[in-house]
PDB file of N, CA and C in Angstrom:
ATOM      1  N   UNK A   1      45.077   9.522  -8.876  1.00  0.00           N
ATOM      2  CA  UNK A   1      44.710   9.538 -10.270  1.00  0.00           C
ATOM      3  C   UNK A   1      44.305   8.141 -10.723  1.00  0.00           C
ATOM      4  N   UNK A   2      44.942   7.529 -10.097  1.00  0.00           N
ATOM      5  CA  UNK A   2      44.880   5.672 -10.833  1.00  0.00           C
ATOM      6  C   UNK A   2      43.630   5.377 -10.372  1.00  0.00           C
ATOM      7  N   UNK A   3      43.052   5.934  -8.796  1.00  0.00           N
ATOM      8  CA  UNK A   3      42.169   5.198  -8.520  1.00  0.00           C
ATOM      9  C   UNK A   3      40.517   5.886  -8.653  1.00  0.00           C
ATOM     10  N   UNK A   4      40.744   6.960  -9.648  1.00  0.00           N
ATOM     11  CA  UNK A   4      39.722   7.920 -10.070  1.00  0.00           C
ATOM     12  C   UNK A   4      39.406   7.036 -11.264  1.00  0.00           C
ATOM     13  N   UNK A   5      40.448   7.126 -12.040  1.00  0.00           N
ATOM     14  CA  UNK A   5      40.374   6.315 -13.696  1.00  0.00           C
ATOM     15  C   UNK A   5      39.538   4.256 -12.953  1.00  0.00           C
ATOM     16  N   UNK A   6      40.033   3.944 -12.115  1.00  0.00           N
ATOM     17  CA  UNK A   6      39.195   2.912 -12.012  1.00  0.00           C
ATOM     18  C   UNK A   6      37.896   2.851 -12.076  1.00  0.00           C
ATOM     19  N   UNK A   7      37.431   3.615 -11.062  1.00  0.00           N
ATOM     20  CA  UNK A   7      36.225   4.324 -10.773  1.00  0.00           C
ATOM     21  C   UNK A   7      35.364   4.691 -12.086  1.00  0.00           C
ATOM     22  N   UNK A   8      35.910   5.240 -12.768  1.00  0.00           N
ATOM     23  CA  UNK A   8      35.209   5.983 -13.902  1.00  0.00           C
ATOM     24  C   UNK A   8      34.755   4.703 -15.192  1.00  0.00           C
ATOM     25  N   UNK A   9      36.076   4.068 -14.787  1.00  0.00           N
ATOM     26  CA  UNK A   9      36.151   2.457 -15.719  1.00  0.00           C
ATOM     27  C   UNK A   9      35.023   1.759 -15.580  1.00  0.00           C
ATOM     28  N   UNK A  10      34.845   1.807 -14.243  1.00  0.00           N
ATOM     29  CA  UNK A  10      33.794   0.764 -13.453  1.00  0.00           C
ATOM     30  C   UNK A  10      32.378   1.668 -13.995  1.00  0.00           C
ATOM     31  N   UNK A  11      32.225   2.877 -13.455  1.00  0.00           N
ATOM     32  CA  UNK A  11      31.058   4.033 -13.927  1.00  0.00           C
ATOM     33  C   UNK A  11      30.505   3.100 -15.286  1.00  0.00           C
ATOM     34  N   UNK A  12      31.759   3.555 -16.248  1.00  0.00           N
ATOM     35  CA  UNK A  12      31.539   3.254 -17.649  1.00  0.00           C
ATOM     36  C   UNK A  12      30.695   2.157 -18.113  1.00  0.00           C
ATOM     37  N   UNK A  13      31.259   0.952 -17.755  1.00  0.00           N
ATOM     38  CA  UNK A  13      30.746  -0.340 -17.883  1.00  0.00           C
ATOM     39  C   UNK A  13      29.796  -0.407 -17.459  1.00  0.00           C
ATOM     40  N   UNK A  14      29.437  -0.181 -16.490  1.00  0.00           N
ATOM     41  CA  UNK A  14      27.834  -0.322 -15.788  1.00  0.00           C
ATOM     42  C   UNK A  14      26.893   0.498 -16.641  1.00  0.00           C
ATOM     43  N   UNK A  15      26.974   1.418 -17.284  1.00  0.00           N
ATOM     44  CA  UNK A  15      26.356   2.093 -18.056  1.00  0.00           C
ATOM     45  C   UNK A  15      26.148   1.420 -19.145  1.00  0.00           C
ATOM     46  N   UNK A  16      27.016   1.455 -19.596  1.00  0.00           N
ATOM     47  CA  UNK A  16      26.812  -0.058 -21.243  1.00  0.00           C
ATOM     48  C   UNK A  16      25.903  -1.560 -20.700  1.00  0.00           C
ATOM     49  N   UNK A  17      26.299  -1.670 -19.397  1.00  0.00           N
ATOM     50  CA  UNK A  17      25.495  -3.132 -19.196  1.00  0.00           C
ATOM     51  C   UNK A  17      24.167  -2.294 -19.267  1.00  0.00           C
ATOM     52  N   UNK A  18      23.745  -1.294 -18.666  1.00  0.00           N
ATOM     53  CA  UNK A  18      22.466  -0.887 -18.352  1.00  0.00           C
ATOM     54  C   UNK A  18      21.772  -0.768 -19.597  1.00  0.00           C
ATOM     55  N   UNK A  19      22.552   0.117 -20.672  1.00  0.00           N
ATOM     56  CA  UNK A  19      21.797   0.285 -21.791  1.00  0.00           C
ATOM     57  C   UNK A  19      21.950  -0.941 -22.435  1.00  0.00           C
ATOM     58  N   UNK A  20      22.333  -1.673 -22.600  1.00  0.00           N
ATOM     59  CA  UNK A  20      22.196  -2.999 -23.303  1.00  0.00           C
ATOM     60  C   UNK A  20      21.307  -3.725 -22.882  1.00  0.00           C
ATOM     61  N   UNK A  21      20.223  -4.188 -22.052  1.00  0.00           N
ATOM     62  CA  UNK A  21      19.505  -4.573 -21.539  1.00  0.00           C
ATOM     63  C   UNK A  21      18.436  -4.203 -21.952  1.00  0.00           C
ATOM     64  N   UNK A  22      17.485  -4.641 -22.755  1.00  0.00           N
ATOM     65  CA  UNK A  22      16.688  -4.102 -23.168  1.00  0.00           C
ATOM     66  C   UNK A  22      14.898  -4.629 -22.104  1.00  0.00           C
ATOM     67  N   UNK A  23      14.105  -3.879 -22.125  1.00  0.00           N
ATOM     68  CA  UNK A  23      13.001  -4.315 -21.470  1.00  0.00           C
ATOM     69  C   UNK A  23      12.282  -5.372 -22.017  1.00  0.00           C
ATOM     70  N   UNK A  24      11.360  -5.876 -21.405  1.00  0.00           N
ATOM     71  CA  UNK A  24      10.491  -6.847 -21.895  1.00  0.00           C
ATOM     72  C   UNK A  24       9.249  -6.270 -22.513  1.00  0.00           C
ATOM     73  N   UNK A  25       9.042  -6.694 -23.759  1.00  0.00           N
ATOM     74  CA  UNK A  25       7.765  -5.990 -24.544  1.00  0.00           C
ATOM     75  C   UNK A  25       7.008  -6.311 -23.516  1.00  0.00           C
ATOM     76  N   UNK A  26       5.798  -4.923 -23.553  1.00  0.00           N
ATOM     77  CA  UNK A  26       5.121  -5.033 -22.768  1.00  0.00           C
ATOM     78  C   UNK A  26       4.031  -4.540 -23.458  1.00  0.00           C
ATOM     79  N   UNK A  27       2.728  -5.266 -23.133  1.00  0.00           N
ATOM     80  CA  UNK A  27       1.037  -5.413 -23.540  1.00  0.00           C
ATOM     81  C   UNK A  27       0.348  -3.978 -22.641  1.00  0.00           C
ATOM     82  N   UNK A  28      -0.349  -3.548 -23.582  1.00  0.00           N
ATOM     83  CA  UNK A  28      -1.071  -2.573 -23.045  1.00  0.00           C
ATOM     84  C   UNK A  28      -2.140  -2.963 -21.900  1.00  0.00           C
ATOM     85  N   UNK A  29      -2.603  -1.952 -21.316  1.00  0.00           N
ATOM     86  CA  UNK A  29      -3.066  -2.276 -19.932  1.00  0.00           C
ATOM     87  C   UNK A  29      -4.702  -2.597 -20.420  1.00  0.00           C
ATOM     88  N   UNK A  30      -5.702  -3.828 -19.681  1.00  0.00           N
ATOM     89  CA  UNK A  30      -7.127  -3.727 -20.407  1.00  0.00           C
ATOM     90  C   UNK A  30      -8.216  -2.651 -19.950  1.00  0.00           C
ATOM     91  N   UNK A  31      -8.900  -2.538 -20.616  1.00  0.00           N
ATOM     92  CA  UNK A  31      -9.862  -0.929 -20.603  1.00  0.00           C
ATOM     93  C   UNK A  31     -10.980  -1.631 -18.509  1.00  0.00           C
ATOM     94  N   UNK A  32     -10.299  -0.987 -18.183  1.00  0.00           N
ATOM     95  CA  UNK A  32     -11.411  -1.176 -16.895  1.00  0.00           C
ATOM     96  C   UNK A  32     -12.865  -1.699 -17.113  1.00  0.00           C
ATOM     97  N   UNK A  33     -12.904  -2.486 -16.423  1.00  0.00           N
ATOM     98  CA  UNK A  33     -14.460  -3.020 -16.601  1.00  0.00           C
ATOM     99  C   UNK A  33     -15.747  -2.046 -15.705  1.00  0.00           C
ATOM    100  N   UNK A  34     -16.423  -1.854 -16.576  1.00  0.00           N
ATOM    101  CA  UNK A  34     -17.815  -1.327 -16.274  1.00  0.00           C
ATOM    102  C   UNK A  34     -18.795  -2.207 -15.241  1.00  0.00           C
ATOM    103  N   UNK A  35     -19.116  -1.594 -13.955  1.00  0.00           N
ATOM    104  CA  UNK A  35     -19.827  -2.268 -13.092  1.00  0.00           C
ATOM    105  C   UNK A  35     -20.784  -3.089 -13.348  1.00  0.00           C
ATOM    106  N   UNK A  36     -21.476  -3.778 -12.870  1.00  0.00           N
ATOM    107  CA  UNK A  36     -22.842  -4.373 -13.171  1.00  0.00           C
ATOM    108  C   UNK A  36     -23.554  -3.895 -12.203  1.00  0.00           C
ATOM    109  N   UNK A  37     -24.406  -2.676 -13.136  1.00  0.00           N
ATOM    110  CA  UNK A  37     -25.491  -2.250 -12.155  1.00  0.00           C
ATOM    111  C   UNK A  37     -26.269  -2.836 -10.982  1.00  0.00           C
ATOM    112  N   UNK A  38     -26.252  -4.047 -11.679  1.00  0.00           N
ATOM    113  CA  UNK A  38     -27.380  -5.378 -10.440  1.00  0.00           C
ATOM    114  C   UNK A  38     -26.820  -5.659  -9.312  1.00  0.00           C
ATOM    115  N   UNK A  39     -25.029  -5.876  -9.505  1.00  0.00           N
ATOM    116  CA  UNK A  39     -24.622  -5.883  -8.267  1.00  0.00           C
ATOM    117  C   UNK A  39     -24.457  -4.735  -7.172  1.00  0.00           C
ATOM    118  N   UNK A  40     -24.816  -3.514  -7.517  1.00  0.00           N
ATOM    119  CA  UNK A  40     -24.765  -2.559  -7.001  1.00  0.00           C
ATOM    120  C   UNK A  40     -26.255  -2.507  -5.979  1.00  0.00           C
ATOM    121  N   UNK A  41     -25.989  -2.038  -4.566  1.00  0.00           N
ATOM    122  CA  UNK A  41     -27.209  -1.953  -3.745  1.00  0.00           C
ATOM    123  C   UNK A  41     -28.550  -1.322  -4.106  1.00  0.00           C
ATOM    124  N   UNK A  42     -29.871  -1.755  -3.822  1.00  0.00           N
ATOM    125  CA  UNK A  42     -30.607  -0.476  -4.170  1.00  0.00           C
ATOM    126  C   UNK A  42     -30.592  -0.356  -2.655  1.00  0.00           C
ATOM    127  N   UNK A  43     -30.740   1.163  -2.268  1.00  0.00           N
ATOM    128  CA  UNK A  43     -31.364   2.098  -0.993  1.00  0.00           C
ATOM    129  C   UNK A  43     -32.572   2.575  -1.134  1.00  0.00           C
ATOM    130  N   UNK A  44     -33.231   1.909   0.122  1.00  0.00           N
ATOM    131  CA  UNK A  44     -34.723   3.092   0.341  1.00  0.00           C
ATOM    132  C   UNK A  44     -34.750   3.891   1.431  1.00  0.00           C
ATOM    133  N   UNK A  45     -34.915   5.175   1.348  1.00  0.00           N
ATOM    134  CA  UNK A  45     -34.752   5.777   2.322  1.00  0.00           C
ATOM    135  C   UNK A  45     -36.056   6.280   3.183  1.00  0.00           C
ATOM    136  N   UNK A  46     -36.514   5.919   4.037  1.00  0.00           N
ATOM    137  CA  UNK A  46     -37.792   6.477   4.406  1.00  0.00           C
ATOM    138  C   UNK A  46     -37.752   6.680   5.939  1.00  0.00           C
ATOM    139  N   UNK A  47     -38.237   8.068   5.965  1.00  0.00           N
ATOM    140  CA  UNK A  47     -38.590   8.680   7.592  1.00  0.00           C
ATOM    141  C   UNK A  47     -39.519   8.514   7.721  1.00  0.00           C
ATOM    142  N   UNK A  48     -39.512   8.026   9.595  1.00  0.00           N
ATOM    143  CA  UNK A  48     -40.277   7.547  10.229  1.00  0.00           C
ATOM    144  C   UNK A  48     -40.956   8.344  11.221  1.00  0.00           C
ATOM    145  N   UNK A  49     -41.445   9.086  11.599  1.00  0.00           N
ATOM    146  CA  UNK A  49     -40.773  10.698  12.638  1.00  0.00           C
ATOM    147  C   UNK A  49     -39.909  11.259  12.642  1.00  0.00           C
ATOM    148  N   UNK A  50     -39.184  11.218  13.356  1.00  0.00           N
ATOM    149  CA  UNK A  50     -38.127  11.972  13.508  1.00  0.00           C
ATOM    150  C   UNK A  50     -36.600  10.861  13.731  1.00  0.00           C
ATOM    151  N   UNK A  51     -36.853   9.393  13.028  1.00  0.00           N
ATOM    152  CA  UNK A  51     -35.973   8.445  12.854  1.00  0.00           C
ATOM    153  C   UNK A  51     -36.147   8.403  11.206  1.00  0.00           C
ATOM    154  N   UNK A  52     -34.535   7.615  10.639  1.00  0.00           N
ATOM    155  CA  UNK A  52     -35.106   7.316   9.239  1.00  0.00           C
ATOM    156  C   UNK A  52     -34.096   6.254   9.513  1.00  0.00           C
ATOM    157  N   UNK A  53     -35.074   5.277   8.106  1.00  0.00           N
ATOM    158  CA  UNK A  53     -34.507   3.941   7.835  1.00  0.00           C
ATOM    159  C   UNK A  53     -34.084   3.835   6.469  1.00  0.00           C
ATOM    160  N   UNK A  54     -32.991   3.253   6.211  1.00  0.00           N
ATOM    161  CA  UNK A  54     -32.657   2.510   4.973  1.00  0.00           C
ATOM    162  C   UNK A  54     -32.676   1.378   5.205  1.00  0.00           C
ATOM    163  N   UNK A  55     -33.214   0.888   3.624  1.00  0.00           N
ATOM    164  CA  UNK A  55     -32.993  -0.526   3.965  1.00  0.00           C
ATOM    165  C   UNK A  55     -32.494  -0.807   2.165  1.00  0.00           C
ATOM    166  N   UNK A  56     -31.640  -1.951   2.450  1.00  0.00           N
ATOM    167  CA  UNK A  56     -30.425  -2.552   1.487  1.00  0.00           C
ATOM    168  C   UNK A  56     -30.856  -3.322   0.937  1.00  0.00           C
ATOM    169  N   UNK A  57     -30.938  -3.673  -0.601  1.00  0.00           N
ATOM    170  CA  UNK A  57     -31.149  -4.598  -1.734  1.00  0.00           C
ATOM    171  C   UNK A  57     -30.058  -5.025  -2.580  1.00  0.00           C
ATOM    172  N   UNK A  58     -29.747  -5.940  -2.474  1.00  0.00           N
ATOM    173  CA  UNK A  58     -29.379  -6.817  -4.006  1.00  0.00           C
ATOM    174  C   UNK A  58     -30.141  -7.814  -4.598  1.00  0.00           C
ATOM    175  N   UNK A  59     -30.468  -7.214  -5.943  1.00  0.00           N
ATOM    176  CA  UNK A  59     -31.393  -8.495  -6.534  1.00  0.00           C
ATOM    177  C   UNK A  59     -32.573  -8.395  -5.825  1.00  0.00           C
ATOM    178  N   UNK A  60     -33.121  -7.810  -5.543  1.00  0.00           N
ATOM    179  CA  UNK A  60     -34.742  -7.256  -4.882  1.00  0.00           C
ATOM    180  C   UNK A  60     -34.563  -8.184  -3.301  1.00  0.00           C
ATOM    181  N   UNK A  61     -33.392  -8.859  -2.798  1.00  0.00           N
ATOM    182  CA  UNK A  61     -33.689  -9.364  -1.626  1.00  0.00           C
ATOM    183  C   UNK A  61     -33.056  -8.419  -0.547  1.00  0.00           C
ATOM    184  N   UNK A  62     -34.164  -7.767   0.334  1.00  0.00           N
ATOM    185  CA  UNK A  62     -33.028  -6.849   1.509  1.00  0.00           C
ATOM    186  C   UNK A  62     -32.255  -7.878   2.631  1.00  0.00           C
ATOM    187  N   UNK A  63     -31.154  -7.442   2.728  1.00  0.00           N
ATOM    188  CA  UNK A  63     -29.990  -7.994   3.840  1.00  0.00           C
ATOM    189  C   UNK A  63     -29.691  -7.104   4.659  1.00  0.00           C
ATOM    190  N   UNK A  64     -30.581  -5.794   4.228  1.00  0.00           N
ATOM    191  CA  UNK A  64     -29.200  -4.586   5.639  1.00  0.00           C
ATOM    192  C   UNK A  64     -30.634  -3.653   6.194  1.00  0.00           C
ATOM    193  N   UNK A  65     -31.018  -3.423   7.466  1.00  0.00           N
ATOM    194  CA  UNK A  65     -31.607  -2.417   7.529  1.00  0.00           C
ATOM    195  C   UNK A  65     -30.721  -1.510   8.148  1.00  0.00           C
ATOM    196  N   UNK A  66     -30.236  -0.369   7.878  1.00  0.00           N
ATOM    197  CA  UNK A  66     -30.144   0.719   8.890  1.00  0.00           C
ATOM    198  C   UNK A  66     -30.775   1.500   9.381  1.00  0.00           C
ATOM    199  N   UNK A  67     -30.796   1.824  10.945  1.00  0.00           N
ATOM    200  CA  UNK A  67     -32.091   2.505  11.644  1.00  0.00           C
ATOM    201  C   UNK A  67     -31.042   3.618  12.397  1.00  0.00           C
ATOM    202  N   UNK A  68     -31.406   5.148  11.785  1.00  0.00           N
ATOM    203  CA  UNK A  68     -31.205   6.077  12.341  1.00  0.00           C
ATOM    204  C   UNK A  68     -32.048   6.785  13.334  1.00  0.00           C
ATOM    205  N   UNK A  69     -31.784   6.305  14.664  1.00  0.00           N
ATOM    206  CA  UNK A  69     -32.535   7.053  15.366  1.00  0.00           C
ATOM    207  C   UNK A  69     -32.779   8.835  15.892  1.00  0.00           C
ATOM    208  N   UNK A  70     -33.668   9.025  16.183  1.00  0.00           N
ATOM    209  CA  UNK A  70     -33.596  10.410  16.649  1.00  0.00           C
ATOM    210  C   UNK A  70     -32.812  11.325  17.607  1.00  0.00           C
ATOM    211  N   UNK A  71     -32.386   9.714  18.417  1.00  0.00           N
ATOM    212  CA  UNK A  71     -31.493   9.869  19.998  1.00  0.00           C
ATOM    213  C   UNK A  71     -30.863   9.208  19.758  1.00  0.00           C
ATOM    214  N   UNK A  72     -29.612   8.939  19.987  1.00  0.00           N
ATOM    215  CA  UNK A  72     -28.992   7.799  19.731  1.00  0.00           C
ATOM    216  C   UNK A  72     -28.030   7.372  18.345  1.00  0.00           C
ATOM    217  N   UNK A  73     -26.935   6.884  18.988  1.00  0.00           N
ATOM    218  CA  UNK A  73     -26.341   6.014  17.789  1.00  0.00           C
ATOM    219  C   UNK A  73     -27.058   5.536  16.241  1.00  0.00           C
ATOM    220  N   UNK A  74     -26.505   5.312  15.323  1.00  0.00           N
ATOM    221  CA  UNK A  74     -27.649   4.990  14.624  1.00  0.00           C
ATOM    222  C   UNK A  74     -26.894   3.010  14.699  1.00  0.00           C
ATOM    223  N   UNK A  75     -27.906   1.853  14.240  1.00  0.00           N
ATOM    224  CA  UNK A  75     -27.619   0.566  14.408  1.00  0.00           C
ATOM    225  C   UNK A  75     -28.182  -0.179  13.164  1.00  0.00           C
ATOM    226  N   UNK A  76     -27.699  -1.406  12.934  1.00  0.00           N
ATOM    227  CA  UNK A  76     -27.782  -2.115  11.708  1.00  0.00           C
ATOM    228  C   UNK A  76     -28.347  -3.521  12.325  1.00  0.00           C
ATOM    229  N   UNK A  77     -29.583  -4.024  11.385  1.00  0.00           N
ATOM    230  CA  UNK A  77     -30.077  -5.118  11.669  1.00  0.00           C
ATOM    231  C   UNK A  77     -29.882  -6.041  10.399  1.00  0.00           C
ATOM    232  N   UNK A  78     -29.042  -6.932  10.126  1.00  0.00           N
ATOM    233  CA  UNK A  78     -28.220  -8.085   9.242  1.00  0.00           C
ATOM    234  C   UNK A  78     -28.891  -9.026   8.802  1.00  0.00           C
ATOM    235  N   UNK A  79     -29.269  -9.435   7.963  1.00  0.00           N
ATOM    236  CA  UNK A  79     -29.325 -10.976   7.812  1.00  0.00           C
ATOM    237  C   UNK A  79     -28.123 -11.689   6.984  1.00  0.00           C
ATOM    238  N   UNK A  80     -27.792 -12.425   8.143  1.00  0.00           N
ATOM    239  CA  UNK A  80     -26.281 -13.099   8.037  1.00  0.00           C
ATOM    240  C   UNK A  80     -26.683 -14.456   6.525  1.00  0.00           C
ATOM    241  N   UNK A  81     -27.575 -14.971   7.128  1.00  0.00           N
ATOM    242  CA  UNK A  81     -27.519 -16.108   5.999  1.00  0.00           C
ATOM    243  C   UNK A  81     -28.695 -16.116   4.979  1.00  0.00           C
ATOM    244  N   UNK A  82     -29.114 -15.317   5.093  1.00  0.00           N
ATOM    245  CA  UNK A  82     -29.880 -14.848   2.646  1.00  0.00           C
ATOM    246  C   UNK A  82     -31.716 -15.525   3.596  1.00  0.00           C
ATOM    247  N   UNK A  83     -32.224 -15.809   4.928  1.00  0.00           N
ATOM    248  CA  UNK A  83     -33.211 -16.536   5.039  1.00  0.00           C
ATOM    249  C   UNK A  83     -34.452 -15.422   5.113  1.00  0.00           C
ATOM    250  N   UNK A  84     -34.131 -14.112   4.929  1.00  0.00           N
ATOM    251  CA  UNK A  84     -35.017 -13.021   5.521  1.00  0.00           C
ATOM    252  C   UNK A  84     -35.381 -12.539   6.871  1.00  0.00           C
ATOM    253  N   UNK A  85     -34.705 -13.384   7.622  1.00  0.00           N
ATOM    254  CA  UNK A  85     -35.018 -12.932   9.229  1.00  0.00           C
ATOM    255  C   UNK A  85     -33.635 -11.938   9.249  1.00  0.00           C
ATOM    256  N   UNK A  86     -34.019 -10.963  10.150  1.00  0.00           N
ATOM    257  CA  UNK A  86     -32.760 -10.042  10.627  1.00  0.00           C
ATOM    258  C   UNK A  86     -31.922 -10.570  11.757  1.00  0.00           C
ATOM    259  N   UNK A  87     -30.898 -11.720  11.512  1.00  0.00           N
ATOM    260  CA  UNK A  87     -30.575 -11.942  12.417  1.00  0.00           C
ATOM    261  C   UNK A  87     -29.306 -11.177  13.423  1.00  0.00           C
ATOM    262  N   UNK A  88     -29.054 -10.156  12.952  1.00  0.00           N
ATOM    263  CA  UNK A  88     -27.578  -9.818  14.186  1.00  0.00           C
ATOM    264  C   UNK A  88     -27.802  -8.247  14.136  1.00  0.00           C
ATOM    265  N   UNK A  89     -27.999  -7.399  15.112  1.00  0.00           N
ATOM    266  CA  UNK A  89     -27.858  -6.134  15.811  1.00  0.00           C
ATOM    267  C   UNK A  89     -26.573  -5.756  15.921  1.00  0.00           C
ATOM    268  N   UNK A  90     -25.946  -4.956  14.685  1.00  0.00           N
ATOM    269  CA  UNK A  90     -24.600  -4.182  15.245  1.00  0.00           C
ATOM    270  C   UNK A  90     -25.000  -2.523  15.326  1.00  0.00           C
ATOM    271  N   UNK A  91     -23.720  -2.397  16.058  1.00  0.00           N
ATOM    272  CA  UNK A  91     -23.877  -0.479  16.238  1.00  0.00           C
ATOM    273  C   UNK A  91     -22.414  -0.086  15.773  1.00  0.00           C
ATOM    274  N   UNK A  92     -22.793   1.226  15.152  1.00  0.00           N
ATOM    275  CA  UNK A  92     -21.412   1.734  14.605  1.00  0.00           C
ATOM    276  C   UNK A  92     -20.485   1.894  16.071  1.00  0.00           C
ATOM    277  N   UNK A  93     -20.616   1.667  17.072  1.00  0.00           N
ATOM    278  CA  UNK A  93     -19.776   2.068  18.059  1.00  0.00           C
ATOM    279  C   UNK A  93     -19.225   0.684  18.586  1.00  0.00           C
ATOM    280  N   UNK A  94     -19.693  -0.204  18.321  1.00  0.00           N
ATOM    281  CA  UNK A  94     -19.131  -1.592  18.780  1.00  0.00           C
ATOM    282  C   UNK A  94     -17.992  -1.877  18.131  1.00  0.00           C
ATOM    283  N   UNK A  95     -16.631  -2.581  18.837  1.00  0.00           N
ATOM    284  CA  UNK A  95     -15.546  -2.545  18.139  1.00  0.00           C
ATOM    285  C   UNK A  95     -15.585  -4.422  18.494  1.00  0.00           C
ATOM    286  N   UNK A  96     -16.190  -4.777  18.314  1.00  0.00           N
ATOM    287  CA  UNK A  96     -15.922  -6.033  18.292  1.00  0.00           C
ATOM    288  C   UNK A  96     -15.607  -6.804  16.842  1.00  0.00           C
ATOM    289  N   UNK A  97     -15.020  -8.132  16.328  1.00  0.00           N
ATOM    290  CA  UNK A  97     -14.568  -8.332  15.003  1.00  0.00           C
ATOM    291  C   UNK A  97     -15.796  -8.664  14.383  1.00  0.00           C
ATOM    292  N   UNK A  98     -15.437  -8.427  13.319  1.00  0.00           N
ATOM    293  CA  UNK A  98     -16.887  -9.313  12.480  1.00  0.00           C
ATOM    294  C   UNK A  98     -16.276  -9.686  11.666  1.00  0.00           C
ATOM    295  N   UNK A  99     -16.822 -10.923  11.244  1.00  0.00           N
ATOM    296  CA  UNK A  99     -16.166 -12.000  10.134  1.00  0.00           C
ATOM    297  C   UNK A  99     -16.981 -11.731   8.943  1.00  0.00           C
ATOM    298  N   UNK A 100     -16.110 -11.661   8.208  1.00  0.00           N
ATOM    299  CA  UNK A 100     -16.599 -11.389   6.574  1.00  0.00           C
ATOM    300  C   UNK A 100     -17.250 -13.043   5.792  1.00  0.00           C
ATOM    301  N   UNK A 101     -18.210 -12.419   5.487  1.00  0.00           N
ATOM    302  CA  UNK A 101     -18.983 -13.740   4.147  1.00  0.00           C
ATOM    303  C   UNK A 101     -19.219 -13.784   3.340  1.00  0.00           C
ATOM    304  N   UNK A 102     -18.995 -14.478   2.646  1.00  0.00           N
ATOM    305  CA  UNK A 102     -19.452 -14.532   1.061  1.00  0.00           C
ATOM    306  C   UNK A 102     -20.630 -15.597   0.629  1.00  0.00           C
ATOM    307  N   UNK A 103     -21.141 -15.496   0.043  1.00  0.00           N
ATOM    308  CA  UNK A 103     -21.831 -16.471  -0.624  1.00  0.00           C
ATOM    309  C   UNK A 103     -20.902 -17.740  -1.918  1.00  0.00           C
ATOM    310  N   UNK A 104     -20.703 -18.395  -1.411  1.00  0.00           N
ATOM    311  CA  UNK A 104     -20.090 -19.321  -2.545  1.00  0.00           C
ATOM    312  C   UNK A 104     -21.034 -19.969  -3.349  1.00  0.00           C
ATOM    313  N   UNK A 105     -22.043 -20.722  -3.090  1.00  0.00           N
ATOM    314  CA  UNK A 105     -23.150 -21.185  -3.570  1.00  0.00           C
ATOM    315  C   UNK A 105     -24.605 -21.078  -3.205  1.00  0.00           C
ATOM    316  N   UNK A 106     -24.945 -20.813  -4.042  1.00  0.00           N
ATOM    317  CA  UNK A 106     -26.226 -20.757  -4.656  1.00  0.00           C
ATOM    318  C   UNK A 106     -27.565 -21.858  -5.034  1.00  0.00           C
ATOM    319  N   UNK A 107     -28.256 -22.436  -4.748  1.00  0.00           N
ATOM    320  CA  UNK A 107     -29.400 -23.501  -5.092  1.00  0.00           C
ATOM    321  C   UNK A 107     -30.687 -22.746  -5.137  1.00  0.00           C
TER     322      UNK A 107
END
């Protein structure tokens, strides 16, 4: 009996600490921001025979071609650094790493 009534003692108190504690006002959440269309890709899609190509825009400059072939894997021709040459050939089946880039600056 004695060591039920402790128990319940202890219950008790922890309950009062809990409700006494009040939260921290808290600020409503901000309204999600709306994309910027511009940063969004344009796609052109155009068949070639019986291959089709997209090719990738931001800001009217293309960086991505993808070439779906008729046979075959389909593969991506890159331009790594903004100069207009396609420089790097990947295939969706290659598991090798690729390093992510950003553009930091601009001239």
């Amino acid at each position: 009996m004695g060591v039920s009534l402790v128990f319940l003692l202890l219950f008790w108190t922890a309950t009062l600490m809990a409700v006494e504690d009040k939260p921290p006002q808290l600020e409503p959440l901000p309204e999600p921001e709306v994309e910027d269309e511009e940063l969004q890709p344009e796609v052109t899609i155009r068949k070639k025979g019986k291959s089709v190509i997209e090719e990738y825009r931001i800001d009217g400059r293309l960086y991505m071609i993808k070439i779906i072939p008729a046979i075959g894997p389909p593969y991506y021709l890159i331009d790594t650094d903004g100069d207009g040459n396609m420089d790097v050939r990947r295939s969706d089946l290659e598991e090798g790493i690729r390093v992510h880039q950003w553009k930091i600056l601009e001239w």
